[in-house]
C-alpha atoms as a PDB file:
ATOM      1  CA  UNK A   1      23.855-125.636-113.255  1.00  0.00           C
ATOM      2  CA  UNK A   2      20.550-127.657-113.118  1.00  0.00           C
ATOM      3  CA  UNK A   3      19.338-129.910-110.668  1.00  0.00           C
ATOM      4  CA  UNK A   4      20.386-133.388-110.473  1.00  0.00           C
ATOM      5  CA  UNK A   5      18.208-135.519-112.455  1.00  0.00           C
ATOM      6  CA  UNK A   6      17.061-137.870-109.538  1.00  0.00           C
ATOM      7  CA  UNK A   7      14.032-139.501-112.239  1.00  0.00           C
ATOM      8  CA  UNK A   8      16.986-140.839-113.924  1.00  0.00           C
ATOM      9  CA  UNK A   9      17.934-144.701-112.077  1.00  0.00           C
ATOM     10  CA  UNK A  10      18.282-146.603-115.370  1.00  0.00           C
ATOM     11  CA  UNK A  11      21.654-144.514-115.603  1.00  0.00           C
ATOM     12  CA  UNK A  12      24.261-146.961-114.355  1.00  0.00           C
ATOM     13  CA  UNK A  13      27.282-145.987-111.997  1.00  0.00           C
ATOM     14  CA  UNK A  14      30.378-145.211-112.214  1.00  0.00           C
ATOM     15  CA  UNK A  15      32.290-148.461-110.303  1.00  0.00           C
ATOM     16  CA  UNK A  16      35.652-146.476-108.104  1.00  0.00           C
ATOM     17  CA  UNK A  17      38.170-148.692-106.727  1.00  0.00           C
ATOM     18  CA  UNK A  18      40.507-146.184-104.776  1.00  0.00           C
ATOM     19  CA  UNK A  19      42.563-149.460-103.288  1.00  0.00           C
ATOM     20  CA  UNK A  20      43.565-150.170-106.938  1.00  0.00           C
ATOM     21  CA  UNK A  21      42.963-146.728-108.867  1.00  0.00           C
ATOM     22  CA  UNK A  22      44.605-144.665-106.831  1.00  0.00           C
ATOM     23  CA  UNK A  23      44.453-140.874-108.166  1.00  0.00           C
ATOM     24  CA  UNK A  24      43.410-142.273-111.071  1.00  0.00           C
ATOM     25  CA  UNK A  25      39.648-143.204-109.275  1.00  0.00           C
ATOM     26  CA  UNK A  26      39.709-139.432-108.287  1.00  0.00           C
ATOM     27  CA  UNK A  27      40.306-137.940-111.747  1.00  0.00           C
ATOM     28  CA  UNK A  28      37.643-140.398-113.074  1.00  0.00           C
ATOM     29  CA  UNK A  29      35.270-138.223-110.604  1.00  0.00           C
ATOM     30  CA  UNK A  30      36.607-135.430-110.764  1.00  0.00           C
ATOM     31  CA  UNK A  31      38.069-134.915-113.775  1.00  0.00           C
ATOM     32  CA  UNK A  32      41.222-133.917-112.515  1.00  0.00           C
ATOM     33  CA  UNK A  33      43.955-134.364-109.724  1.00  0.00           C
ATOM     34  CA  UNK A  34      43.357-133.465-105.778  1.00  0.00           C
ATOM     35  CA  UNK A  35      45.450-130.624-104.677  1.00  0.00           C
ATOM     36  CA  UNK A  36      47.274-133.171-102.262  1.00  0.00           C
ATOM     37  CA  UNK A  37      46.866-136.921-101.736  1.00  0.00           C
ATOM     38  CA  UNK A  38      48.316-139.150 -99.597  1.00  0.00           C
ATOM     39  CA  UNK A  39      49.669-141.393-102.487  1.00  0.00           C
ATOM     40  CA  UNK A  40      51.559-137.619-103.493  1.00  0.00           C
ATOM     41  CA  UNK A  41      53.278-137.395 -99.694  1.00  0.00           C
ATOM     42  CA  UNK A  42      54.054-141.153 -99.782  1.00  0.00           C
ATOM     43  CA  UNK A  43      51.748-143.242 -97.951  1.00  0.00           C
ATOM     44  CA  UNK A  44      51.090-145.185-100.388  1.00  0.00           C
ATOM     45  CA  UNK A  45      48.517-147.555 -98.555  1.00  0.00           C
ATOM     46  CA  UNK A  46      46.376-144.537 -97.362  1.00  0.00           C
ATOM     47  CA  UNK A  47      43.173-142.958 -99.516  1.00  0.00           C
ATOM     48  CA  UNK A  48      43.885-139.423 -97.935  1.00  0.00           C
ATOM     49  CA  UNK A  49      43.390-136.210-100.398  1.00  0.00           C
ATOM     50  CA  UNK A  50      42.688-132.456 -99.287  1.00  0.00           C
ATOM     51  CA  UNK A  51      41.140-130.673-102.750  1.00  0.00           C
ATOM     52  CA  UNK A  52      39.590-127.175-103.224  1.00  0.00           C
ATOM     53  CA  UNK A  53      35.960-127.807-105.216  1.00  0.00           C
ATOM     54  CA  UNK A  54      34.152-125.410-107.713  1.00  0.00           C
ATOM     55  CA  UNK A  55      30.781-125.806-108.761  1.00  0.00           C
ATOM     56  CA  UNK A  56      30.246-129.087-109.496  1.00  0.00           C
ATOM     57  CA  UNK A  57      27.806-132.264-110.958  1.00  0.00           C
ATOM     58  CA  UNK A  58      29.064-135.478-109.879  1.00  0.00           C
ATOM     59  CA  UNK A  59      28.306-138.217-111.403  1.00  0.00           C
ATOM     60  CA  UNK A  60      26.674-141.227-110.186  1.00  0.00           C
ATOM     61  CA  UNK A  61      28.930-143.696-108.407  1.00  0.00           C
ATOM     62  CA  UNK A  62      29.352-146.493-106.349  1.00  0.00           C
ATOM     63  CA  UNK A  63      32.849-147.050-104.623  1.00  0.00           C
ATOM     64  CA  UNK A  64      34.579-150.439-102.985  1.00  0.00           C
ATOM     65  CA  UNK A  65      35.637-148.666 -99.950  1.00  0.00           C
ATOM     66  CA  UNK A  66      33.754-146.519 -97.135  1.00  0.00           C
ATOM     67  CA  UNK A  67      33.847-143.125 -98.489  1.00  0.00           C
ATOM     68  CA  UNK A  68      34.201-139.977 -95.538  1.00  0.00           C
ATOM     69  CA  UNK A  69      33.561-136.481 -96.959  1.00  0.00           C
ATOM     70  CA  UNK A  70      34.888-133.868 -94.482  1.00  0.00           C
ATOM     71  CA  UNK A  71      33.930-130.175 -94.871  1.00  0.00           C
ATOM     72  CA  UNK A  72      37.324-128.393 -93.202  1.00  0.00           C
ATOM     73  CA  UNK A  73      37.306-124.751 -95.344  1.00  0.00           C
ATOM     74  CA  UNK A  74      33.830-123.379 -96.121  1.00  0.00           C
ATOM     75  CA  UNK A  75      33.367-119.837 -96.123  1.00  0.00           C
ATOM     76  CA  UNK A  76      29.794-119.689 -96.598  1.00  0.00           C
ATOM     77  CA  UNK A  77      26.692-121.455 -96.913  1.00  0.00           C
ATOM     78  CA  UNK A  78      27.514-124.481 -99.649  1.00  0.00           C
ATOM     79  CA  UNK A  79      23.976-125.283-100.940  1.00  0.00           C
ATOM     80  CA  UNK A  80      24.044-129.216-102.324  1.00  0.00           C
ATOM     81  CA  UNK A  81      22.067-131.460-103.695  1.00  0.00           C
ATOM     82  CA  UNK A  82      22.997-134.836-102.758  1.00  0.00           C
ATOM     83  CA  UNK A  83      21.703-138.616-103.476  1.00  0.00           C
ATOM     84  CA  UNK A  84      22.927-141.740-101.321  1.00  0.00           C
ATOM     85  CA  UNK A  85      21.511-144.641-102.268  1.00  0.00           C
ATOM     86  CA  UNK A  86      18.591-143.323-104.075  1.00  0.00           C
ATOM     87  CA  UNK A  87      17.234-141.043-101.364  1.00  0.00           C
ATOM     88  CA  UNK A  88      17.619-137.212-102.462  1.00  0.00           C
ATOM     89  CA  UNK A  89      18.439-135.107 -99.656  1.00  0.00           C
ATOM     90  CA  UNK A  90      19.138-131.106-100.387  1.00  0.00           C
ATOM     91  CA  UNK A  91      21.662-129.674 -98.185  1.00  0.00           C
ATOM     92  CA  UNK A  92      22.567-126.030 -96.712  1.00  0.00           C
ATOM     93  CA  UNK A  93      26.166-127.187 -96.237  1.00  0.00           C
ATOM     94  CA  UNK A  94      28.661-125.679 -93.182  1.00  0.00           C
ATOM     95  CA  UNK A  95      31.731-125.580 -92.303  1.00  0.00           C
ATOM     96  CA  UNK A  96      32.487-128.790 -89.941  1.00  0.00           C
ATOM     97  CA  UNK A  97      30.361-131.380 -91.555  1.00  0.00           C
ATOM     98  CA  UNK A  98      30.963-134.552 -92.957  1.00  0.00           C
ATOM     99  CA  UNK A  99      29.236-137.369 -95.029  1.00  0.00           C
ATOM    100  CA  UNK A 100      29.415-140.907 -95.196  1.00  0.00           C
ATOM    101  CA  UNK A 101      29.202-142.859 -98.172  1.00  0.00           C
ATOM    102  CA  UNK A 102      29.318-146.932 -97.165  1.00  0.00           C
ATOM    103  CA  UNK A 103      30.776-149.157 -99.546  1.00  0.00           C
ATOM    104  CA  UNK A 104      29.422-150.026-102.076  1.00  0.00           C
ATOM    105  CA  UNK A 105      26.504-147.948-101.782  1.00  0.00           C
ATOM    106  CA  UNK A 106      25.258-145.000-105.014  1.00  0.00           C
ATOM    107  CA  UNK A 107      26.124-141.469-104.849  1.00  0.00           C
ATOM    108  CA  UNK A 108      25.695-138.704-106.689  1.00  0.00           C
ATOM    109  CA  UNK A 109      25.927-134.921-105.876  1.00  0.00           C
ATOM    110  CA  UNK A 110      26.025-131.509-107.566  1.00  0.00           C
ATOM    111  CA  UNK A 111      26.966-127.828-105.281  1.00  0.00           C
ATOM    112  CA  UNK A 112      27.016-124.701-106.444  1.00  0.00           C
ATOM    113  CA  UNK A 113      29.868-122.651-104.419  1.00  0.00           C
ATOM    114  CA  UNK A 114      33.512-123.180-103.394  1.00  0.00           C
ATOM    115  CA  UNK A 115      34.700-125.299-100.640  1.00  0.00           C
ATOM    116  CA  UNK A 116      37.836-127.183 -99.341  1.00  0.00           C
ATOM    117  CA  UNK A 117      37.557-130.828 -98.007  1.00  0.00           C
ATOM    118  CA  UNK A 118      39.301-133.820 -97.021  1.00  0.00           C
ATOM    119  CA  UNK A 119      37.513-136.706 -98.268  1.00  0.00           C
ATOM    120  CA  UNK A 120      38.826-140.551 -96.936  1.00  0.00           C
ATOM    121  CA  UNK A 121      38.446-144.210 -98.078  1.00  0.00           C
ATOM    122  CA  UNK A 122      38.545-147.053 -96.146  1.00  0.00           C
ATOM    123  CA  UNK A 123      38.781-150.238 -97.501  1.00  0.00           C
ATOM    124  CA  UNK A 124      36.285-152.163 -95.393  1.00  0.00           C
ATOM    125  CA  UNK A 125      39.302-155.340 -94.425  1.00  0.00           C
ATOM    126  CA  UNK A 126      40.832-152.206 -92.915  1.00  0.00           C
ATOM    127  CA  UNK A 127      37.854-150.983 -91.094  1.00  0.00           C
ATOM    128  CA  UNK A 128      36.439-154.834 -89.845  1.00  0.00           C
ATOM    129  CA  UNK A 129      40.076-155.337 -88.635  1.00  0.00           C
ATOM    130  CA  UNK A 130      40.359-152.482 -86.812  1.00  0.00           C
ATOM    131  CA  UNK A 131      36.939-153.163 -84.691  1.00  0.00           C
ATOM    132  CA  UNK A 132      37.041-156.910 -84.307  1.00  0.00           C
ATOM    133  CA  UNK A 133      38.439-156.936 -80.749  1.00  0.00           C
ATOM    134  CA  UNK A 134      35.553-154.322 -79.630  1.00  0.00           C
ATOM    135  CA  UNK A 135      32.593-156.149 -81.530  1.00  0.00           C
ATOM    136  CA  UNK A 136      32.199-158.732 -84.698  1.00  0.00           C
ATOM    137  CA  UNK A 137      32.610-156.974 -88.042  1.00  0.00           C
ATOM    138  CA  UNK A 138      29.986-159.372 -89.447  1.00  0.00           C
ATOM    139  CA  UNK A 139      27.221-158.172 -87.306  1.00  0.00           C
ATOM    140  CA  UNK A 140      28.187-154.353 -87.960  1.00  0.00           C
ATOM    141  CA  UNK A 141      26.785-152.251 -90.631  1.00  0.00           C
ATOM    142  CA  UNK A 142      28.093-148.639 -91.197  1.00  0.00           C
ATOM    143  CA  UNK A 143      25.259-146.483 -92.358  1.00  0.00           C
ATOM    144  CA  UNK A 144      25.010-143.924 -94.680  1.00  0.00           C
ATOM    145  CA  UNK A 145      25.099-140.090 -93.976  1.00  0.00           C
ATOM    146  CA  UNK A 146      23.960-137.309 -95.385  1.00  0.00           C
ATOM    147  CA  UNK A 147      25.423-133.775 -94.122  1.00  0.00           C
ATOM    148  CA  UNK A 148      25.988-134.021 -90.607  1.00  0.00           C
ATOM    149  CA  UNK A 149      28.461-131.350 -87.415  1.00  0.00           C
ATOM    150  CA  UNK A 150      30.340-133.623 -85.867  1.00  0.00           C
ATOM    151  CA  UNK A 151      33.342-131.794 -83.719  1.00  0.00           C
ATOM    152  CA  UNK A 152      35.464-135.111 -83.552  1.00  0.00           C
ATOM    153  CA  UNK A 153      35.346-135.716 -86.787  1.00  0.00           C
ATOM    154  CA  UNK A 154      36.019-132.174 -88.175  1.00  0.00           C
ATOM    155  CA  UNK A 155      38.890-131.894 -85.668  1.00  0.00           C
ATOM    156  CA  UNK A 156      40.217-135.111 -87.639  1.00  0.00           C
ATOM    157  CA  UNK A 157      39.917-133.899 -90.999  1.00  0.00           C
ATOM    158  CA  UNK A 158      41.453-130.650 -89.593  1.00  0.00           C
ATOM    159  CA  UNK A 159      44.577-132.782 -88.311  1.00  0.00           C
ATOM    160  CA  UNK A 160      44.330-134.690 -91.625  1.00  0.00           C
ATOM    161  CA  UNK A 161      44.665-131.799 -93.817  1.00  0.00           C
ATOM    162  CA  UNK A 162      47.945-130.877 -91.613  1.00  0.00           C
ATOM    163  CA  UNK A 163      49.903-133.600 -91.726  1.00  0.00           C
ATOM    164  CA  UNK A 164      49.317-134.074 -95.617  1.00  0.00           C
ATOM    165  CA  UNK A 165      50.445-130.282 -96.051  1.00  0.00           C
ATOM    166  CA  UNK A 166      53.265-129.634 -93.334  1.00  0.00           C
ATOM    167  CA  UNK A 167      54.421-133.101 -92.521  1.00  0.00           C
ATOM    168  CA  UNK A 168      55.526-135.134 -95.537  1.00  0.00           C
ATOM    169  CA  UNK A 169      56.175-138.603 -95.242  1.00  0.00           C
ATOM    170  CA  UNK A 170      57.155-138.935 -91.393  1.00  0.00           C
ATOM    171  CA  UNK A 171      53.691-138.503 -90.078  1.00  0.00           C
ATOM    172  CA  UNK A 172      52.682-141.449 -91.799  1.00  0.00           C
ATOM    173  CA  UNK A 173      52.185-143.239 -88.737  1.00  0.00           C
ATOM    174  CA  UNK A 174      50.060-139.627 -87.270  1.00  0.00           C
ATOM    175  CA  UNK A 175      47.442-140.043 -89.988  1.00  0.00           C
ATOM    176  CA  UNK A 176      47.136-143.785 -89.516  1.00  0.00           C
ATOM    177  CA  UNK A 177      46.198-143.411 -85.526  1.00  0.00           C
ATOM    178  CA  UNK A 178      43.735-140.508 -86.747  1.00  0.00           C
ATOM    179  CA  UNK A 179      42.263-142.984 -89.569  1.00  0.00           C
ATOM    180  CA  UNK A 180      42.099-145.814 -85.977  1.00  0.00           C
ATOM    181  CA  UNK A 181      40.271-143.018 -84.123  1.00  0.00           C
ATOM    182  CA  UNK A 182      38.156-142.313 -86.786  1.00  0.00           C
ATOM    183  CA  UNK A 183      36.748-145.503 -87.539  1.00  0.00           C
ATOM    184  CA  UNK A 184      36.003-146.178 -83.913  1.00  0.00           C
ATOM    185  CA  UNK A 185      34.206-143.522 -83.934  1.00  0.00           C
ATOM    186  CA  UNK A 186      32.384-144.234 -86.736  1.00  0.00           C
ATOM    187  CA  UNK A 187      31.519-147.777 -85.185  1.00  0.00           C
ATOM    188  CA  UNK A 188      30.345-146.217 -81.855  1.00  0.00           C
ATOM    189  CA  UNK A 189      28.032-143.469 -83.836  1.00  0.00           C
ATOM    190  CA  UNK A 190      27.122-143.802 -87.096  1.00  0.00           C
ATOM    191  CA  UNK A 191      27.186-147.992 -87.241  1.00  0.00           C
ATOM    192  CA  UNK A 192      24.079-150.694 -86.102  1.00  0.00           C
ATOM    193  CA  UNK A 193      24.019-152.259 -84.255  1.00  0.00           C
ATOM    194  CA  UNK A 194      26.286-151.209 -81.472  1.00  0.00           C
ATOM    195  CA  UNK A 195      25.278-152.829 -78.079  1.00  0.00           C
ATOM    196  CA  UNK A 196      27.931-155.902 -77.585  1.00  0.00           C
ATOM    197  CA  UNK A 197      31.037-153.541 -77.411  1.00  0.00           C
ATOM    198  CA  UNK A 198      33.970-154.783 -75.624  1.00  0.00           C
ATOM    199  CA  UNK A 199      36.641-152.555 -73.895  1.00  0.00           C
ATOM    200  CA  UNK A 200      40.369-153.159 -74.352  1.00  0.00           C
ATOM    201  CA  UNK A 201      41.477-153.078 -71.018  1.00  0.00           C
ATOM    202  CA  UNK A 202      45.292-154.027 -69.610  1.00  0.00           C
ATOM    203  CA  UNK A 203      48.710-153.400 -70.362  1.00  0.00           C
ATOM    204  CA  UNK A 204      51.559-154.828 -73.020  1.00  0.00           C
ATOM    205  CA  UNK A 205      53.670-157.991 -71.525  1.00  0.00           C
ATOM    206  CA  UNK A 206      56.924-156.267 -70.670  1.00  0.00           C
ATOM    207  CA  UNK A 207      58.286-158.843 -73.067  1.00  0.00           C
ATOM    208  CA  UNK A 208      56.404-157.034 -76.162  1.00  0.00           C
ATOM    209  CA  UNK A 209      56.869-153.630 -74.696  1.00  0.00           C
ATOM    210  CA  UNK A 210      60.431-154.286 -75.428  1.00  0.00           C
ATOM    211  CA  UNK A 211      59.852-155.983 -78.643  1.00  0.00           C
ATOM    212  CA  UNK A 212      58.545-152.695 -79.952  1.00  0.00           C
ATOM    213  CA  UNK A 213      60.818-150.658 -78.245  1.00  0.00           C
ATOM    214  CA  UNK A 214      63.778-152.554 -80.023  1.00  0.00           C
ATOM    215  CA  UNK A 215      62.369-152.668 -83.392  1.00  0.00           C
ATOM    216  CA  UNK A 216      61.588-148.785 -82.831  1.00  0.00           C
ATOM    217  CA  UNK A 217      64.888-148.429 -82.482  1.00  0.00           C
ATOM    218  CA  UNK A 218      66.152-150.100 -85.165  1.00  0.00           C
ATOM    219  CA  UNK A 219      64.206-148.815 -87.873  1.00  0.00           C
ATOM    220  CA  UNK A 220      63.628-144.987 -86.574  1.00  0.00           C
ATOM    221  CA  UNK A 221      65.127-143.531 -89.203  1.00  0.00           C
ATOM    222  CA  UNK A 222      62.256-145.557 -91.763  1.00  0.00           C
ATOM    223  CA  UNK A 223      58.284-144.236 -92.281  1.00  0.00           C
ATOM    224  CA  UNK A 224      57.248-146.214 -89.289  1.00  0.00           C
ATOM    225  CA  UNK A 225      53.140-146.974 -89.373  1.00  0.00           C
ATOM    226  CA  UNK A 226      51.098-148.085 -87.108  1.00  0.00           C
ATOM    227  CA  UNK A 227      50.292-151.156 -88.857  1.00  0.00           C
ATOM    228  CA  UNK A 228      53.759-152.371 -89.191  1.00  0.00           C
ATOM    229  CA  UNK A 229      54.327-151.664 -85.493  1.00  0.00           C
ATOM    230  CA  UNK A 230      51.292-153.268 -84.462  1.00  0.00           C
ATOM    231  CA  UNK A 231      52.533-156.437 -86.993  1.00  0.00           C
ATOM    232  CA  UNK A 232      55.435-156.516 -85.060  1.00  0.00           C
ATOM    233  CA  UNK A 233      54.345-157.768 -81.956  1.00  0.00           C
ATOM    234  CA  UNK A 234      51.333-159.966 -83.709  1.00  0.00           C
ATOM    235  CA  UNK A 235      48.583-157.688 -82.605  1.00  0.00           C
ATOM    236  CA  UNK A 236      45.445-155.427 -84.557  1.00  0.00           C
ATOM    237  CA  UNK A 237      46.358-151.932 -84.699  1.00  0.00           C
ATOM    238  CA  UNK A 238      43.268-151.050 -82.791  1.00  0.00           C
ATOM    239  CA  UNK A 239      44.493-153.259 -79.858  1.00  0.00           C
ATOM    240  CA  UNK A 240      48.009-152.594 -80.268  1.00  0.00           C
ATOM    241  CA  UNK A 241      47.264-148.550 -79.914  1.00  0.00           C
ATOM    242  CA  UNK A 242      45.405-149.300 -76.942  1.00  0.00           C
ATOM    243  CA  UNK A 243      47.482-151.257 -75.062  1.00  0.00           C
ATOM    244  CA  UNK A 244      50.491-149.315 -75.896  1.00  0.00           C
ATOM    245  CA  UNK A 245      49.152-146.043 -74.632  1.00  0.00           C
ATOM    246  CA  UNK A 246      47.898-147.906 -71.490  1.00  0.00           C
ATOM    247  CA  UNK A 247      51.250-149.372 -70.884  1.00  0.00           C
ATOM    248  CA  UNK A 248      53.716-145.914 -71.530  1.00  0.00           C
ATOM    249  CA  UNK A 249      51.035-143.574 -70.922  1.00  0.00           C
ATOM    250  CA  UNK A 250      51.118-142.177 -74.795  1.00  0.00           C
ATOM    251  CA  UNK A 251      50.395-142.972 -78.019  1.00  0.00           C
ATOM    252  CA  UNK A 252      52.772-145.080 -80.674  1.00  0.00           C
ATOM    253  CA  UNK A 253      52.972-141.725 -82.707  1.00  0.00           C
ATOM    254  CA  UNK A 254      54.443-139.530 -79.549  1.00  0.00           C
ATOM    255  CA  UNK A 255      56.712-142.378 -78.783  1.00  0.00           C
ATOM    256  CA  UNK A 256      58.451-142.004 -81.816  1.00  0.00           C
ATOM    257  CA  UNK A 257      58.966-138.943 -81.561  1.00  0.00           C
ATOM    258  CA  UNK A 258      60.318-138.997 -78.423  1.00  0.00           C
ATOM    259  CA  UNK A 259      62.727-141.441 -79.551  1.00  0.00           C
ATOM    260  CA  UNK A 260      63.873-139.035 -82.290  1.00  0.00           C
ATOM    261  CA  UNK A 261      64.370-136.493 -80.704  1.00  0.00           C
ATOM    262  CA  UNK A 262      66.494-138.495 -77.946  1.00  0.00           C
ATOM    263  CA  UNK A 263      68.498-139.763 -81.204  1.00  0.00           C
ATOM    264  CA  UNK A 264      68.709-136.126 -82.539  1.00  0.00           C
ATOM    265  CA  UNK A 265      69.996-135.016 -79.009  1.00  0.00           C
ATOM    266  CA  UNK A 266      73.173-137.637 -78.629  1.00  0.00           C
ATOM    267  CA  UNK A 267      74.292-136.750 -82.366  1.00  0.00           C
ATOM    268  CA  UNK A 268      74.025-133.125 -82.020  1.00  0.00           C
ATOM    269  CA  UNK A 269      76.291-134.042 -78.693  1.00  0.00           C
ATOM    270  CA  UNK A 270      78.764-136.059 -80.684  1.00  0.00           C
ATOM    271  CA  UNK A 271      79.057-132.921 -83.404  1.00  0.00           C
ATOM    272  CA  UNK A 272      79.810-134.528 -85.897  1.00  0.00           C
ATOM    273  CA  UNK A 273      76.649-134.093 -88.681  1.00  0.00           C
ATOM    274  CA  UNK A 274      74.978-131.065 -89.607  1.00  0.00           C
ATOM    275  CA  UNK A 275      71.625-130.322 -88.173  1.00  0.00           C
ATOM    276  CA  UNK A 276      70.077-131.143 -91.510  1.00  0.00           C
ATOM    277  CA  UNK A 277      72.001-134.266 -92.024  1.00  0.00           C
ATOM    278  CA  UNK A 278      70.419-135.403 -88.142  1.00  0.00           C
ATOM    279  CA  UNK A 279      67.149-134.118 -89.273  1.00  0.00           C
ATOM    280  CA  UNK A 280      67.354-136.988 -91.895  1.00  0.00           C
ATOM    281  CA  UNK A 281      69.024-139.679 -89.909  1.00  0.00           C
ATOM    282  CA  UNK A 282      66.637-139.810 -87.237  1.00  0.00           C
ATOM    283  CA  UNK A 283      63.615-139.742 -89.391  1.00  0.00           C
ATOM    284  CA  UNK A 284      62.224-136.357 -89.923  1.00  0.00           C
ATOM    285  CA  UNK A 285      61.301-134.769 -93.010  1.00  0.00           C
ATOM    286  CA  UNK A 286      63.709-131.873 -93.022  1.00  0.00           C
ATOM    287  CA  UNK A 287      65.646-129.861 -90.398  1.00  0.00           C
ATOM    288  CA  UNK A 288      62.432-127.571 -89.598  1.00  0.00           C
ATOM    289  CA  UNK A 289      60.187-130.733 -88.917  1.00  0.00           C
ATOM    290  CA  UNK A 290      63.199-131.264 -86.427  1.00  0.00           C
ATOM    291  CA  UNK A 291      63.233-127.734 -85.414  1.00  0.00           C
ATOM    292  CA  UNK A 292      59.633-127.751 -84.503  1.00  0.00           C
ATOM    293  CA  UNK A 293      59.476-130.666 -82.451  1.00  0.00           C
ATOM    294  CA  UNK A 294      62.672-130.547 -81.018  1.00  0.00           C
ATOM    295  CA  UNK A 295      61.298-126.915 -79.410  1.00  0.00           C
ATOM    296  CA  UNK A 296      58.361-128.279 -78.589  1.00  0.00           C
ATOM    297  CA  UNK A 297      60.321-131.179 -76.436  1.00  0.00           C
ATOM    298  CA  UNK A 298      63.488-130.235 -75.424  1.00  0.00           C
ATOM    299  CA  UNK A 299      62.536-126.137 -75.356  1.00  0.00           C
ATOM    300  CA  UNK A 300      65.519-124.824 -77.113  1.00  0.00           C
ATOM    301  CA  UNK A 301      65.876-124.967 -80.595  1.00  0.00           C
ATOM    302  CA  UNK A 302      68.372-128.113 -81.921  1.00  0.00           C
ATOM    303  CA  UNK A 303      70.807-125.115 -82.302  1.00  0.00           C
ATOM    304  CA  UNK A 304      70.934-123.868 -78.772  1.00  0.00           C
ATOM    305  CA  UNK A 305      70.866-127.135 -77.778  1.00  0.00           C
ATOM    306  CA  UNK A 306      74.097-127.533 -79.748  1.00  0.00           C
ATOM    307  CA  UNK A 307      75.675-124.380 -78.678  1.00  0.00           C
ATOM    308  CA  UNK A 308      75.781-126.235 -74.982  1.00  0.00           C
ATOM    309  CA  UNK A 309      78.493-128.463 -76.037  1.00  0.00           C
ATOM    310  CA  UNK A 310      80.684-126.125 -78.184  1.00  0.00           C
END
């Protein structure tokens, strides 16, 4: 494989729409499908996928959304050649990096081993609404990066890479408060300027507490996301996550489960539904989605919990 041709700026881009696209922006890349996507597990308004690459020349592109490349599975020394807006930068790639591609801004790259990533787009409504209570989106600019360690953001694409390959649908909600942590990350470290931040302080009116607590409730057995929960009480997602976790002392995400697992425990009492059937009802994946969290909480498995009440 040669070197990218970096002489060559008459060649015009590729224009990627992932919102709209889909896969279909990724196999335009590509050439072919991720191994898993988010729009494959469900989440249909998540740009999630986790892909294995070979060898590889890119070609030149400029995408809609913010584009996050996140080295999780390297085994050795990737060696890259990459170009972000014109500048050519050749990389020694690692484990634990990532790259950021801005909207709207040219890329092209070509490597020359095997890797796994998870790569992420953000539409840039998503990412200005998520920051407009800590700082105005129209005075923030996220900046491009070229190969970078960054042990929050690996950790992410780590937990990413999970929940699109164990967790199936439910953990919907899970990769949308990673996405929230992300991009306030992103704001605080890799964005300019960033000197008029404003903390969310305080705690949900016990009047919306129990607006979300009720609609919880009602819909638990649905693929709850943070966005919808945050719509229901008329709040960001950003602020909503914040001031939930400040009020109950966790995060929307553990909540949830909680609450399913409370669920699971009265209808495993009642014995009257398989474990499986439960599984389902309260809004897990499958019975070992139950099984695992329902250990995890309770400390007995949802069949020695059962075995209590025969």
């Amino acid at each position: 494989m040669t070197s990218i041709n970096i002489q060559n700026n008459s060649v015009p881009s590729l224009s990627i729409d992932f919102t709209k696209e889909k896969e279909e922006a990724y196999q335009r890349i590509f050439k072919r499908s991720p191994l898993i996507s988010s729009l494959s597990v469900g989440w249909g308004d998540l740009s999630i996928v986790y892909d294995r690459q070979s060898p590889i020349e890119l070609p030149k592109t400029s995408v809609k959304q913010h584009c996050i490349g996140i080295l999780t599975d390297i085994p050795s020394t990737v060696e890259t050649e990459r170009i972000i807006d014109g500048r050519f930068v050749r990389e020694h790639n690692v484990q634990g990096e990532f790259v950021i591609i801005p909207a709207n801004i040219t890329h092209q790259a070509a490597w020359y081993q095997e890797g796994c990533s998870v790569a992420i787009a953000i539409e840039p409504t998503i990412f200005a609404q998520t920051i407009y209570e800590v700082v105005d989106p129209d005075k923030v600019e996220l900046l491009p990066q070229f190969a970078t360690r960054d042990p929050l953001v690996y950790q992410i694409g780590v937990a990413l890479k999970s929940a699109l390959t164990r967790h199936g649908t439910s953990s919907r909600l899970y990769a949308e408060t990673l996405i929230n942590t992300l991009i306030l990350h992103l704001l605080e470290n890799y964005s300019v300027p960033c000197n008029s931040f404003n903390s969310v302080q305080g705690r949900l009116p016990q009047y919306k507490l129990q607006q979300i607590i009720d609609y919880i409730d009602a819909y638990l057995d649905s693929d709850l996301s943070l966005n919808e929960l945050a719509t229901s009480v008329q709040m960001s997602p950003h602020y909503f996550s914040r001031l939930f976790k400040e009020t109950t002392g966790i995060t929307p995400h553990q909540y949830v489960i909680r609450c399913r697992i409370d669920r699971a425990k009265e209808l495993l009492k009642q014995g009257k539904l398989s474990i499986a059937d439960i599984a389902t009802q309260v809004g897990f994946v499958d019975q070992s989605h139950l099984h695992r969290h329902f250990k995890r909480l309770v400390g007995v498995t949802p069949k020695n919990y059962l075995r209590q009440f025969n």
